[in-house]
Protein backbone atom coordinates (compact mmCIF):
# COMPACT_ATOMS: atom_id res chain seq x y z
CA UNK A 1 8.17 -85.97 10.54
CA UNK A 2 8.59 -87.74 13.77
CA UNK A 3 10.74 -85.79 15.93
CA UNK A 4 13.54 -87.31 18.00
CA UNK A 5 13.72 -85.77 21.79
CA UNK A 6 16.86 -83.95 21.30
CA UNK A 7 17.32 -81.65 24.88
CA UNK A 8 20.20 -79.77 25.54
CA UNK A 9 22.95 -80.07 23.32
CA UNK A 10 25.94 -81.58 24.79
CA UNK A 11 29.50 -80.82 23.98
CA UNK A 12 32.29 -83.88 23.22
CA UNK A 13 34.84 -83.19 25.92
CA UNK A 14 38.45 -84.87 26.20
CA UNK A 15 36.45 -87.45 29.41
CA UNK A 16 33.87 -88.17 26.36
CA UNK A 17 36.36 -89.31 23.83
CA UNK A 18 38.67 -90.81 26.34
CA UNK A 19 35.38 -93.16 27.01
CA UNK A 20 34.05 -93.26 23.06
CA UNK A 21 35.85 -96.45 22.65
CA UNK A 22 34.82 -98.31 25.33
CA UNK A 23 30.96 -97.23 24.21
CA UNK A 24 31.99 -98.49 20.72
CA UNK A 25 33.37 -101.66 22.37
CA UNK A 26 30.15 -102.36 24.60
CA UNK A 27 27.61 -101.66 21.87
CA UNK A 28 29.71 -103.30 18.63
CA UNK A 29 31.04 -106.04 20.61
CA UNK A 30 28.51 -106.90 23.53
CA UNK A 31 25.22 -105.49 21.67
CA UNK A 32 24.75 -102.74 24.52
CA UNK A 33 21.54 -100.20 23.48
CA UNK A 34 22.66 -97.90 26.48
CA UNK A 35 26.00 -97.52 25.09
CA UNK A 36 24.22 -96.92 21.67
CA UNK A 37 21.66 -94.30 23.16
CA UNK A 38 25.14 -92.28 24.75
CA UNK A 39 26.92 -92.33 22.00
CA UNK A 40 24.12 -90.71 19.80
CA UNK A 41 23.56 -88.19 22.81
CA UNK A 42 27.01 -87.69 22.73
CA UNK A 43 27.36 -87.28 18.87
CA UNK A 44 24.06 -84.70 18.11
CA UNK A 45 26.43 -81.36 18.25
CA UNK A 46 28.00 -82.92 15.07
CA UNK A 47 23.99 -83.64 13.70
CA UNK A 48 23.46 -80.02 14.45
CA UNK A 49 26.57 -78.41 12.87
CA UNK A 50 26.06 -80.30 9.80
CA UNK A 51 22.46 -79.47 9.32
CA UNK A 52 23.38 -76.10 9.76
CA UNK A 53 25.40 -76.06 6.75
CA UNK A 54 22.05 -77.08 4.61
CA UNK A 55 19.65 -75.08 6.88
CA UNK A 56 19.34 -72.23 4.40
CA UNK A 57 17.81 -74.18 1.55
CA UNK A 58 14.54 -73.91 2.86
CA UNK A 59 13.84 -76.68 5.32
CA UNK A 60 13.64 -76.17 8.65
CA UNK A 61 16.57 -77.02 11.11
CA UNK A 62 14.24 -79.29 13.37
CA UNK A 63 13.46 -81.72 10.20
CA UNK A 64 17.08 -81.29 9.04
CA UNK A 65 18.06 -82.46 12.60
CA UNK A 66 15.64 -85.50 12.54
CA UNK A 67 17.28 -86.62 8.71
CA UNK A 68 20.88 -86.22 10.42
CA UNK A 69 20.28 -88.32 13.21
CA UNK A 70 19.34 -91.36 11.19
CA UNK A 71 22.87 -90.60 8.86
CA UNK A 72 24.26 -90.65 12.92
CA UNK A 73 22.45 -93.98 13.68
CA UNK A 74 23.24 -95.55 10.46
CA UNK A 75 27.08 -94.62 11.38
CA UNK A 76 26.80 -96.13 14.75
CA UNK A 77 25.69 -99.55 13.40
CA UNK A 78 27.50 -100.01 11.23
CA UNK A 79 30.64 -99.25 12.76
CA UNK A 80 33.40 -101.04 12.04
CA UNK A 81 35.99 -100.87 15.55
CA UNK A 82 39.25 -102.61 13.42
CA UNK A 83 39.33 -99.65 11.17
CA UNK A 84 40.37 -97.69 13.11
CA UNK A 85 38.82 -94.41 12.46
CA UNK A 86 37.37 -92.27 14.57
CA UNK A 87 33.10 -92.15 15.00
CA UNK A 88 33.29 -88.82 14.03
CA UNK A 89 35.25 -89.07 10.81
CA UNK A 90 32.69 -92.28 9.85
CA UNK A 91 29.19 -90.29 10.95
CA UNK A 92 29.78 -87.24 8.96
CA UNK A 93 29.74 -88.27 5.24
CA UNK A 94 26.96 -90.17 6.23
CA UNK A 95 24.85 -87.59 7.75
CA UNK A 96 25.74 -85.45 4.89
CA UNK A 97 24.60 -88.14 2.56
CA UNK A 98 21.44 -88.57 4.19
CA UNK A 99 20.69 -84.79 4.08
CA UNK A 100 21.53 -84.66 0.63
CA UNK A 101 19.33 -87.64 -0.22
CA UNK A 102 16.29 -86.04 2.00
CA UNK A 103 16.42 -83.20 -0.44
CA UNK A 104 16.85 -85.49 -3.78
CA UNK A 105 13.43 -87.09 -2.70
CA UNK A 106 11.83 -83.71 -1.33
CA UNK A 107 12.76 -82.10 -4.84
CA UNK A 108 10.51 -84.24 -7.14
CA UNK A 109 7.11 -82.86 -7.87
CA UNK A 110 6.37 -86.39 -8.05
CA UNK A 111 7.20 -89.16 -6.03
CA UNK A 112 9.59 -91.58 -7.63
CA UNK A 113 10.80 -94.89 -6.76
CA UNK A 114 14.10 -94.87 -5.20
CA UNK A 115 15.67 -97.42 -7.84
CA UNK A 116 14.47 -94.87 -11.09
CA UNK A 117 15.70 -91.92 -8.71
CA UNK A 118 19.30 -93.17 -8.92
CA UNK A 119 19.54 -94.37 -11.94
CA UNK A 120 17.91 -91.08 -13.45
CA UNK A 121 21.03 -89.70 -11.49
CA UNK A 122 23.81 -91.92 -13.51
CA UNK A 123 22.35 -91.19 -16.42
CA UNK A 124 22.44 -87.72 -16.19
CA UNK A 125 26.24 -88.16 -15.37
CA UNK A 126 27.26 -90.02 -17.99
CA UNK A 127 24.79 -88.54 -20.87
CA UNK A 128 27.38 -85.28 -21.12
CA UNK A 129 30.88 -87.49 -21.65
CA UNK A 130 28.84 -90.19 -23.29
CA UNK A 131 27.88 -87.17 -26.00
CA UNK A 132 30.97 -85.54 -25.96
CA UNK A 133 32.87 -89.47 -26.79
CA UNK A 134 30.40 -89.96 -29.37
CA UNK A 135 30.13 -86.43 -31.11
CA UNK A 136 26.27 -86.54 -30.75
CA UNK A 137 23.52 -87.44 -28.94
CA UNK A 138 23.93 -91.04 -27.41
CA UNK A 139 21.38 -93.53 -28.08
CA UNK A 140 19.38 -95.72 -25.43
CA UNK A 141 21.76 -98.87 -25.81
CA UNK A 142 24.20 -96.95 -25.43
CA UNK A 143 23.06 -95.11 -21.94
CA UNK A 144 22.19 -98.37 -20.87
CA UNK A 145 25.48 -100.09 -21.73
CA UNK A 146 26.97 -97.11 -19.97
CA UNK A 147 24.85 -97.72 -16.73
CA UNK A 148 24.67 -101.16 -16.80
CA UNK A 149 21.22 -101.46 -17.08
CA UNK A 150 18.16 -102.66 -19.72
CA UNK A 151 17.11 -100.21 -22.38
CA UNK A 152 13.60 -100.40 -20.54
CA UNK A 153 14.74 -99.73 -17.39
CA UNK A 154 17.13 -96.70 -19.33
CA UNK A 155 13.78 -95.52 -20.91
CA UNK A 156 11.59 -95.36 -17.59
CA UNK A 157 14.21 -93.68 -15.73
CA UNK A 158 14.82 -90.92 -18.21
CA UNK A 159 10.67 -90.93 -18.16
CA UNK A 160 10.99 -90.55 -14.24
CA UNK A 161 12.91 -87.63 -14.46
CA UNK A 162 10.26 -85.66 -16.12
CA UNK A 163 8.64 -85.29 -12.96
CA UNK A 164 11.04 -83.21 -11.15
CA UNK A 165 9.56 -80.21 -12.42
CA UNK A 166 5.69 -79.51 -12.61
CA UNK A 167 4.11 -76.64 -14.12
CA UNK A 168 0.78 -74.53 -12.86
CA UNK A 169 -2.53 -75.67 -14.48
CA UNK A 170 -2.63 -71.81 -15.46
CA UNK A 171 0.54 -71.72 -17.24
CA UNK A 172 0.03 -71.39 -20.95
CA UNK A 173 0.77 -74.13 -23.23
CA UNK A 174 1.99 -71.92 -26.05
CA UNK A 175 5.66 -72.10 -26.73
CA UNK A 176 6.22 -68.68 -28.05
CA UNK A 177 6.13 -69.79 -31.91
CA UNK A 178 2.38 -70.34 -32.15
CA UNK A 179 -0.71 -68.80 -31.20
CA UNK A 180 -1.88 -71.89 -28.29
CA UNK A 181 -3.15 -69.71 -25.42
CA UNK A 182 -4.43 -72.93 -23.98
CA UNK A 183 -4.43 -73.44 -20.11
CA UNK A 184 -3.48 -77.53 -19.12
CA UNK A 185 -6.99 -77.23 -17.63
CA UNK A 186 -8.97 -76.21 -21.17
CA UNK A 187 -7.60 -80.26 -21.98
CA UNK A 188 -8.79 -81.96 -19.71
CA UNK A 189 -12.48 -83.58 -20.77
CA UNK A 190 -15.34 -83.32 -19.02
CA UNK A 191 -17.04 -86.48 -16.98
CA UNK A 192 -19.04 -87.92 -19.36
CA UNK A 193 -22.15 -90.19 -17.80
CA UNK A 194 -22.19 -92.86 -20.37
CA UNK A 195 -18.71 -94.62 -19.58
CA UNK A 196 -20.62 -95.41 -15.77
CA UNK A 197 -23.87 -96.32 -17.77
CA UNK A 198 -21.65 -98.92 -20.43
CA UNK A 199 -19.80 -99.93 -17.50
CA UNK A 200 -23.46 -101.22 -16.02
CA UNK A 201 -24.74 -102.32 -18.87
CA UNK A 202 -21.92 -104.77 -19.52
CA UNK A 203 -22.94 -105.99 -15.49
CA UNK A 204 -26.29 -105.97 -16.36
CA UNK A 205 -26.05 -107.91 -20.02
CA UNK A 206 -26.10 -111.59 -18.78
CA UNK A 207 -29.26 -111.70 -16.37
CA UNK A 208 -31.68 -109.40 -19.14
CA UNK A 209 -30.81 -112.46 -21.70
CA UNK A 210 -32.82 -114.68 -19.03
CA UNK A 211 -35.80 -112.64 -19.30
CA UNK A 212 -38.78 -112.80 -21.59
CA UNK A 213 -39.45 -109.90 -24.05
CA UNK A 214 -42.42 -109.05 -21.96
CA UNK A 215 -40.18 -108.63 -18.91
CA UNK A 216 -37.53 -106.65 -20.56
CA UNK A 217 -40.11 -103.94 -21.86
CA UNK A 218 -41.46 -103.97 -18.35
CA UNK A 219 -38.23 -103.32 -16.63
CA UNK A 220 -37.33 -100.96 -19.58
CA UNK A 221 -40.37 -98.80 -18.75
CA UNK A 222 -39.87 -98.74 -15.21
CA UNK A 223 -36.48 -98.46 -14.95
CA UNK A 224 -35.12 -96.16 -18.33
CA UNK A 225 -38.88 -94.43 -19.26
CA UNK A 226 -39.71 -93.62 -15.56
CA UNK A 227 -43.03 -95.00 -15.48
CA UNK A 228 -44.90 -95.98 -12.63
CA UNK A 229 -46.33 -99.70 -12.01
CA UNK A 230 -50.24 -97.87 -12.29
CA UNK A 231 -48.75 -96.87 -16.28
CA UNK A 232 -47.22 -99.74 -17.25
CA UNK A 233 -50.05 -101.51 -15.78
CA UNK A 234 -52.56 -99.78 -18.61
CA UNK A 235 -49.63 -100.53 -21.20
CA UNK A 236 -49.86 -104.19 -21.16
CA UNK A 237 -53.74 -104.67 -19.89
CA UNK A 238 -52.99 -106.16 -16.32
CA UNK A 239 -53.50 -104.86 -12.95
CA UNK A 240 -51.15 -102.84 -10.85
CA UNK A 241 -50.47 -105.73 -8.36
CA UNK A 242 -49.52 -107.90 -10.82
CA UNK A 243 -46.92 -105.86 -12.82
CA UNK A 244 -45.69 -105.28 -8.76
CA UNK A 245 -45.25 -109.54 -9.02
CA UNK A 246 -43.46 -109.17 -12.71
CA UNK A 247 -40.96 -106.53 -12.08
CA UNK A 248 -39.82 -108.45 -8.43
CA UNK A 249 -39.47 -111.53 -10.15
CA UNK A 250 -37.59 -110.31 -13.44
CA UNK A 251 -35.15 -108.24 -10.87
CA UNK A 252 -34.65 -111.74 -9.01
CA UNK A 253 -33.93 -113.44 -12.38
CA UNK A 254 -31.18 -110.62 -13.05
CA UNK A 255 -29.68 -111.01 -10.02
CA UNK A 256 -29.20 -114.88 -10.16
CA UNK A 257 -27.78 -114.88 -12.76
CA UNK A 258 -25.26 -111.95 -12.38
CA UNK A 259 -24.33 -113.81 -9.16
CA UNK A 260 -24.32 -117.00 -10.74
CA UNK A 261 -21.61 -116.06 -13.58
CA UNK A 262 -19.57 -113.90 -11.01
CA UNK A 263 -18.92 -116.95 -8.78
CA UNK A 264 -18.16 -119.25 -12.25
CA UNK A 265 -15.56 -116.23 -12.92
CA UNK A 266 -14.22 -116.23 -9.34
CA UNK A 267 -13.35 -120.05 -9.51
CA UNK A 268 -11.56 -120.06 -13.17
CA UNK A 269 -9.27 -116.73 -11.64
């Protein structure tokens, strides 16, 4: 995380607020980024007692700090000065909201989109009074009627939220009423060379339908049999030279014609 110069911490005295709403005038009213830049210089003792609060769930106060300070800068622009309020009482939910969100996202083994992070939220809200309304389990229309959202959008949230836990690839996949002693790594297959062969076969496929049966079993030799030009040269009765000529021009043949069909494909995409 990009850390924000913080320096000494400064303390809001009675001369500071008596001048926070002039700041709040010049920078909501005129635009003025050096009466933005004080007032978040001015407001980081708040940024620092909050993240203290939070401090003790793992993270470090530094990165804490850093997620405060854009709740702080959010506050700042989007003060509103006919409220009312004071800065302070409008920066602090939102620097505790954007604490609280920084662990939400840091808590997923996996990251999720924002959208499917929130929505996995309401659904987990409204699943328990939604079940306790219906006397059972509530459906997907219903959760989705509930949230006001698609039964897709229901079903890829609530698929979302399977990835806020993972589990060890050395964690057994028995659960305790069966004999699996399985490991999540004795399931996963091994590479298997033929899926990159098919793959260049299919590539391959057009420009060997140009050649001749003669140049096929030449290339075939060469290519699949390992042969050398000197062997394949005593195969067919011809000199050494001259299968050198055969293979060059079959592997030109293939190659025009792959080319050929790619730039057909690239003009009907």
């Amino acid at each position: 995380m990009n850390m924000i110069c913080l320096g000494d911490q400064p303390s809001v005295t009675p001369q500071s607020q008596k001048n926070e709403k002039d700041l709040l005038h010049a920078y909501c009213e005129h635009g003025s980024t050096k009466a933005r830049d004080e007032l978040i210089t001015r407001y980081l003792p708040l940024v620092y007692g909050v993240s203290r609060r939070y401090s003790q769930r793992g993270e470090q106060l530094e990165d804490l700090v850093q997620v405060g300070c854009i709740g702080l800068i959010k506050a700042i622009d989007r003060f509103d000065l006919s409220r009312g309020v004071a800065l302070s009482t409008y920066a602090t939910p939102n620097i505790i909201g954007e604490i609280k969100r920084y662990f939400r996202d840091k808590g997923w083994a996996v990251k999720v989109p924002r959208g499917l992070l929130e929505l996995n939220m309401r659904l987990e809200q409204v699943s328990g009074s939604l079940a306790g309304s219906v006397h059972r389990s509530p459906s997907i229309e219903e959760l989705a009627d509930a949230v006001d959202a698609t039964p897709e959008e229901v079903m890829e949230a609530i698929e979302a939220g399977r990835s806020r836990n993972s589990l060890s690839l050395d964690h057994s996949l028995s659960r305790g009423d069966d004999d699996d002693d399985r490991l999540p790594l004795d399931t996963i297959g091994n590479f298997e060379d033929g899926f990159e062969t098919a793959e260049h076969r299919l590539i391959l496929e057009p420009g060997f339908a140009r050649l001749s049966n003669r140049e096929r079993t030449i290339l075939h030799q060469r290519f699949f049999e390992g042969l050398t030009q000197s062997q394949i040269a005593a195969n067919i009765g011809v000199s050494q030279m001259h299968v050198s000529r055969l293979i060059r021009r079959a592997l030109a043949k293939v190659r025009t014609e792959i080319e050929s069909r790619e730039r057909k494909e690239r003009k009907t995409a």
